[in-house]
N, C-alpha and C. Protein backbone atom coordinates (compact mmCIF):
# COMPACT_ATOMS: atom_id res chain seq x y z
N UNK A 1 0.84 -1.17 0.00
CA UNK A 1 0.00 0.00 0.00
C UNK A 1 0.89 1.23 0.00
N UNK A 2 0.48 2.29 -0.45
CA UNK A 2 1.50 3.64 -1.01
C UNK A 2 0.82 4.19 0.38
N UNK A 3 1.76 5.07 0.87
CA UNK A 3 1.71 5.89 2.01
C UNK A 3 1.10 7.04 1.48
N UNK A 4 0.30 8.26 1.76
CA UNK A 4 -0.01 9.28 1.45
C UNK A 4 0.82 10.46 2.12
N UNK A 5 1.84 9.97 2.81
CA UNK A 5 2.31 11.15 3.06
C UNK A 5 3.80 10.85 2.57
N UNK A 6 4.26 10.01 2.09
CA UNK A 6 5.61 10.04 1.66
C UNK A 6 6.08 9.41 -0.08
N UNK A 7 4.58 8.56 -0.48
CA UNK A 7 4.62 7.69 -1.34
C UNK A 7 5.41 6.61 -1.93
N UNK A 8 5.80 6.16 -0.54
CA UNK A 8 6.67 4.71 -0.67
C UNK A 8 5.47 3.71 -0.23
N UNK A 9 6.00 2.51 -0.91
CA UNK A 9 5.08 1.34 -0.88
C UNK A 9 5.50 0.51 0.14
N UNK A 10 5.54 1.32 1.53
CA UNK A 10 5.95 0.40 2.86
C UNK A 10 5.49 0.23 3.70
N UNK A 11 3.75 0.51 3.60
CA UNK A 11 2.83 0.45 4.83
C UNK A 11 1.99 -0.30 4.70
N UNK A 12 1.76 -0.99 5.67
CA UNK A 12 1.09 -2.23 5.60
C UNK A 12 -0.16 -2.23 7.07
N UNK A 13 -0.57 -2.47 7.07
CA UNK A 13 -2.04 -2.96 8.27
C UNK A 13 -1.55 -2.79 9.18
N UNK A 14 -2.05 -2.13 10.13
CA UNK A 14 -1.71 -2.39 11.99
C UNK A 14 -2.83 -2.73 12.40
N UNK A 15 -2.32 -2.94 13.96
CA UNK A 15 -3.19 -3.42 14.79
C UNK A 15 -4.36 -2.11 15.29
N UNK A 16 -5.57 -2.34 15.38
CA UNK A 16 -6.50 -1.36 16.01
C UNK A 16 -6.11 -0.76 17.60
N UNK A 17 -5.73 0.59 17.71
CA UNK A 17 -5.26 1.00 19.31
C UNK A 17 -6.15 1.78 19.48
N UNK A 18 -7.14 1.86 20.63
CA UNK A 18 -7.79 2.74 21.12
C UNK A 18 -9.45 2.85 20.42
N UNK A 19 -10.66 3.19 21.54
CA UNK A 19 -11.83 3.06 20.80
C UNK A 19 -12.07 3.76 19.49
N UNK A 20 -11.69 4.72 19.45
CA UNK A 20 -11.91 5.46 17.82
C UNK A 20 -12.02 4.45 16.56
N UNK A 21 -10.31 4.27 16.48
CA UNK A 21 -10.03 2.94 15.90
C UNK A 21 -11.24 2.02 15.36
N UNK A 22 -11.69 1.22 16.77
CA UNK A 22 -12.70 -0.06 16.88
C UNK A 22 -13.68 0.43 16.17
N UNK A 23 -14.50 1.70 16.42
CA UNK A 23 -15.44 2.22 16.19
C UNK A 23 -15.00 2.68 14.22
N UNK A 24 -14.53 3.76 13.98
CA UNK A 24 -14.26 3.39 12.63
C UNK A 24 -14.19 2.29 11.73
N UNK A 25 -13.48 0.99 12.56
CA UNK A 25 -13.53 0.10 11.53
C UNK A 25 -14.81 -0.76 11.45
N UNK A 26 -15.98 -0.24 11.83
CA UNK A 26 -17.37 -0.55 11.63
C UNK A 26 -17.56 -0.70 10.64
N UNK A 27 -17.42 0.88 9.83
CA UNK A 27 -18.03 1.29 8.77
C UNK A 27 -16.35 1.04 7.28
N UNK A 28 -15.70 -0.07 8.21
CA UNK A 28 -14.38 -0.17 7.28
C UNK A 28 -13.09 0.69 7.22
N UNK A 29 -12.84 1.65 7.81
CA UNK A 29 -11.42 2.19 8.12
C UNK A 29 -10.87 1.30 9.02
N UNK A 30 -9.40 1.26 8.56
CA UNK A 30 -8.69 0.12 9.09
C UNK A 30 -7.54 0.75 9.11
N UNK A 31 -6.84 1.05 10.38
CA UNK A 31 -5.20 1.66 10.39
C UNK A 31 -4.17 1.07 9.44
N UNK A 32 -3.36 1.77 9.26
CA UNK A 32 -2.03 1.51 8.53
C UNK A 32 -0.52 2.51 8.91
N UNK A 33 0.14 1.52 9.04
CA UNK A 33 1.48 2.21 9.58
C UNK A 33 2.66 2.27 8.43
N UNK A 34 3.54 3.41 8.02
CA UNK A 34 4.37 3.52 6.77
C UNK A 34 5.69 2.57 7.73
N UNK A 35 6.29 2.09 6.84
CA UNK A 35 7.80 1.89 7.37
C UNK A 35 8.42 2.95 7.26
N UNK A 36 8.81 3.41 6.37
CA UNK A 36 9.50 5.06 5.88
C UNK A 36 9.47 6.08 7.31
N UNK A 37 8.18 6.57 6.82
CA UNK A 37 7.80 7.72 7.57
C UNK A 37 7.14 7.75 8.64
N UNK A 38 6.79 6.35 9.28
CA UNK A 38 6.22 5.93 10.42
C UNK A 38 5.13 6.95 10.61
N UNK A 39 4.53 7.28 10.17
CA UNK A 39 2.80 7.85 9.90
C UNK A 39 1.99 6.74 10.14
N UNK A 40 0.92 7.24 10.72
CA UNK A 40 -0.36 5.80 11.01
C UNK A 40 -1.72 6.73 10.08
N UNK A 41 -1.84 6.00 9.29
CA UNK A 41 -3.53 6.95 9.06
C UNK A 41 -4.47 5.66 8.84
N UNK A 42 -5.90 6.13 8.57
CA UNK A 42 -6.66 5.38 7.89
C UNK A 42 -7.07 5.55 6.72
N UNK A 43 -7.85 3.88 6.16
CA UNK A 43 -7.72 3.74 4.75
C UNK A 43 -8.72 2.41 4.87
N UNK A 44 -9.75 2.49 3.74
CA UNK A 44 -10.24 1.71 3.60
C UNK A 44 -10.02 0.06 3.29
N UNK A 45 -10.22 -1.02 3.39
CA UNK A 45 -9.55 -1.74 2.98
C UNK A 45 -9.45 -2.50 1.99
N UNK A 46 -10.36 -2.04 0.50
CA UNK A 46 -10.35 -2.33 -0.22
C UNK A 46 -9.83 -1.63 -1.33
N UNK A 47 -9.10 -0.19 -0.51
CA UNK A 47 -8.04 0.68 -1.49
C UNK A 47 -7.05 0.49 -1.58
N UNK A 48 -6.97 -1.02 -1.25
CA UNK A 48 -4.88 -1.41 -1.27
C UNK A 48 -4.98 -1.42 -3.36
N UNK A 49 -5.75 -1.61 -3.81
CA UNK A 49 -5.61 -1.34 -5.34
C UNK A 49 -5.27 -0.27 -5.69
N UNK A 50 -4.65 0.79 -5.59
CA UNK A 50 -4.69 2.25 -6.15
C UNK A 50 -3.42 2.01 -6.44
N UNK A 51 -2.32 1.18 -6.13
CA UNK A 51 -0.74 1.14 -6.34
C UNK A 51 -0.69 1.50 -7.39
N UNK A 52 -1.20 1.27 -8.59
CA UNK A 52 -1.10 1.49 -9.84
C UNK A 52 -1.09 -0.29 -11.04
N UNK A 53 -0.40 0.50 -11.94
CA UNK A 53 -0.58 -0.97 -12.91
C UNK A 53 0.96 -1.52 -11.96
N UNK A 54 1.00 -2.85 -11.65
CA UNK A 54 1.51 -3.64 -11.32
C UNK A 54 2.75 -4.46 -12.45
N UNK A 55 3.72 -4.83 -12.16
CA UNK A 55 4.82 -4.85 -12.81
C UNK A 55 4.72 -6.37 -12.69
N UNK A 56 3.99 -7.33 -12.30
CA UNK A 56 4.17 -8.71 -12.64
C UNK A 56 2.51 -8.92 -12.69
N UNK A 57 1.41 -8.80 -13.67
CA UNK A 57 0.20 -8.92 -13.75
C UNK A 57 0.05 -10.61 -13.43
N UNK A 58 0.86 -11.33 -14.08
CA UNK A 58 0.64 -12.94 -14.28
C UNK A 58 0.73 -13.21 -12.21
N UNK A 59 1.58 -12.80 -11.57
CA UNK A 59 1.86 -12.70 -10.09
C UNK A 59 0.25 -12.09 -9.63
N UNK A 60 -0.02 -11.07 -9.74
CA UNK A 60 -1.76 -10.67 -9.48
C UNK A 60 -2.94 -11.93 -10.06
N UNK A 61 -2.37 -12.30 -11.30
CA UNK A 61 -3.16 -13.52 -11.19
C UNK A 61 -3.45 -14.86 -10.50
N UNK A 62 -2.39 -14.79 -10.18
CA UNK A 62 -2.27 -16.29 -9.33
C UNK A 62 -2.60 -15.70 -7.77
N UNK A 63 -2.44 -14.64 -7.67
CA UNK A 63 -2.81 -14.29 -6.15
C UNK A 63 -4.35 -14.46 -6.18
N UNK A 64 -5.01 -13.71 -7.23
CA UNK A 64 -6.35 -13.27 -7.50
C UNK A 64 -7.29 -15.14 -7.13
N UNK A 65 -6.43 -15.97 -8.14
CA UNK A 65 -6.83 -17.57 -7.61
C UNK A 65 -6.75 -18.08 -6.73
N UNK A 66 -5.44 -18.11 -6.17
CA UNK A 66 -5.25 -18.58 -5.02
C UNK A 66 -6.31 -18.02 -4.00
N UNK A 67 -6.98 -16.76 -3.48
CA UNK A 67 -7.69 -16.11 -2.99
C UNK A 67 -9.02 -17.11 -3.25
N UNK A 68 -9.52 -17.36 -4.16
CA UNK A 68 -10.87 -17.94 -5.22
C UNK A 68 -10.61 -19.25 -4.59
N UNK A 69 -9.60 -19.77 -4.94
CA UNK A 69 -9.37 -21.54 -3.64
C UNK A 69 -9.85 -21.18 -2.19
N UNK A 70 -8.68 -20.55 -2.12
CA UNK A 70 -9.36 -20.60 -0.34
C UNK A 70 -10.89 -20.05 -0.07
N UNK A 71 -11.49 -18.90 -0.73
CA UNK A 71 -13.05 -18.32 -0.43
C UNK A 71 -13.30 -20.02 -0.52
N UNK A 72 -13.47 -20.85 -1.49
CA UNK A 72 -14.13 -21.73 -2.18
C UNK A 72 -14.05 -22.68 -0.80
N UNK A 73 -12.69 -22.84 -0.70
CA UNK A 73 -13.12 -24.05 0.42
C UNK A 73 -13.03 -23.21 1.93
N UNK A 74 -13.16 -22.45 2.01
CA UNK A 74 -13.96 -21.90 3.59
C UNK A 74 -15.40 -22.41 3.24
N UNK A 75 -15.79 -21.59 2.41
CA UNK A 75 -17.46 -21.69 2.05
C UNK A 75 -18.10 -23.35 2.40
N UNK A 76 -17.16 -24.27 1.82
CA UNK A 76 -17.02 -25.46 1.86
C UNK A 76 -17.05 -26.12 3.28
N UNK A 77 -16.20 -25.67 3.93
CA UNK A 77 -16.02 -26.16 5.45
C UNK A 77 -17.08 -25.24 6.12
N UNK A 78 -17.75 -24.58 5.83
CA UNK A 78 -18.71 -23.30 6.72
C UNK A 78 -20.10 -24.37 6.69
N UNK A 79 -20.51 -24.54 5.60
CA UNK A 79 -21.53 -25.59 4.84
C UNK A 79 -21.39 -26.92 5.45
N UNK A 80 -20.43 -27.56 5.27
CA UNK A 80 -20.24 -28.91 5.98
C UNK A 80 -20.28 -28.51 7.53
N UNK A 81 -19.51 -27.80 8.12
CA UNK A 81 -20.13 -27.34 9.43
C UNK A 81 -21.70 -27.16 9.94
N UNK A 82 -22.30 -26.22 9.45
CA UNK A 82 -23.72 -26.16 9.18
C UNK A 82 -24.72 -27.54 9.41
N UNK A 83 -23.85 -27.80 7.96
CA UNK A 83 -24.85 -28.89 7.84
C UNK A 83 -24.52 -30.20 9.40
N UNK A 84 -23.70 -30.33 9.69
CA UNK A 84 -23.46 -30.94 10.63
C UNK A 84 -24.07 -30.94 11.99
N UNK A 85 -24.06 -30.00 12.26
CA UNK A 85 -24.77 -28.84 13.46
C UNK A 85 -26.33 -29.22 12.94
N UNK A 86 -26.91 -28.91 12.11
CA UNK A 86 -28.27 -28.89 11.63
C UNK A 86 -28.92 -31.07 11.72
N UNK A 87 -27.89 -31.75 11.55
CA UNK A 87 -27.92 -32.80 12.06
C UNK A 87 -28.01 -33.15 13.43
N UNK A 88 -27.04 -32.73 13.68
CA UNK A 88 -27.09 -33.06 15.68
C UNK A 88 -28.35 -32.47 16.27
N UNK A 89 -28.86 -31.08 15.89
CA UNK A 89 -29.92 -30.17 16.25
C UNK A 89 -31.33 -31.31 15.96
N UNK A 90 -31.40 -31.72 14.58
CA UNK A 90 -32.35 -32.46 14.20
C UNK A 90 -32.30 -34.04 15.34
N UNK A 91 -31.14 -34.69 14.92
CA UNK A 91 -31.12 -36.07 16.01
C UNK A 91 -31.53 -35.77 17.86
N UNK A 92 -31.22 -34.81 18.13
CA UNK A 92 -31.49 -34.26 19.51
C UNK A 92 -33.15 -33.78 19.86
N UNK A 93 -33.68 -33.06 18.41
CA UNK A 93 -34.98 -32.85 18.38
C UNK A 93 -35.51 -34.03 18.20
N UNK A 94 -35.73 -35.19 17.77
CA UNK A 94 -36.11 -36.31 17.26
C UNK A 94 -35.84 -37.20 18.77
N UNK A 95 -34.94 -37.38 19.14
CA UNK A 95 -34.85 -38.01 21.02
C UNK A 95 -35.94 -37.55 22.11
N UNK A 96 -35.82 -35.69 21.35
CA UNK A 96 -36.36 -34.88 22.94
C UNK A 96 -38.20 -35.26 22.37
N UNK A 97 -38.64 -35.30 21.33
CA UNK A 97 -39.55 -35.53 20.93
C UNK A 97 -40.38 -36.68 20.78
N UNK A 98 -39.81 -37.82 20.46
CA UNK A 98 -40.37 -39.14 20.83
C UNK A 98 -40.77 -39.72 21.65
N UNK A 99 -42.09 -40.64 21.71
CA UNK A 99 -42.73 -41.26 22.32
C UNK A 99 -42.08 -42.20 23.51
N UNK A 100 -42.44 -42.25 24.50
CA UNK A 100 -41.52 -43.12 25.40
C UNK A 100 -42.27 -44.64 25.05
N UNK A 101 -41.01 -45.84 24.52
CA UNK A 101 -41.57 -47.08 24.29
C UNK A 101 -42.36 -47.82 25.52
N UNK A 102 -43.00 -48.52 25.31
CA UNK A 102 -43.99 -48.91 26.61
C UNK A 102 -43.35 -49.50 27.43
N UNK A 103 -42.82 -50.83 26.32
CA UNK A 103 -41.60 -52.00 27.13
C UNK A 103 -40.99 -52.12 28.35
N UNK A 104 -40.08 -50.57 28.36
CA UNK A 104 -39.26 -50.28 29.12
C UNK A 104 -39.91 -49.45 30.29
């Protein structure tokens, strides 16, 4: 990410300090600290694109996939989770609900 106050490409994400912070990044401002010029500001976090045109595009591509794998199988394990949970919920409703056999 390009710094706005020095325009070196050496600032990267920090950690949230203090309620302001927390509270901004509600609505998506997210701190960033320069290496350079050790400036902290905020920045949305979907403006790390503004760097410009990129000097290895085929490198943005494979990031861009690699990204598309992993969404794909979170989504995957979120679902199989779910669905798992929605089983136990159902087998537990189906116990708490049934008839007591006479037999016994």
């Amino acid at each position: 990410m390009l710094c706005p106050k020095c325009k070196t490409d050496r600032a990267h994400r920090s950690h949230r300090v203090g309620l302001a912070e927390h509270l901004v990044s509600i609505v998506g401002l997210f701190p960033y600290n320069c290496h350079d010029c050790h400036s902290r500001y905020l920045r949305f976090r979907d403006s790390s694109h503004e760097a410009g045109p990129s000097a290895n595009p085929s490198g943005e591509r494979e990031i861009v996939a690699t990204q598309r794998i992993r969404n794909r199988e979170r989504k995957q394990r979120e679902i199989l989770l779910y669905g798992l949970a929605l089983l136990v919920f159902v087998a537990i409703l189906y116990f708490l609900t049934r008839e007591p056999s006479a037999g016994a």
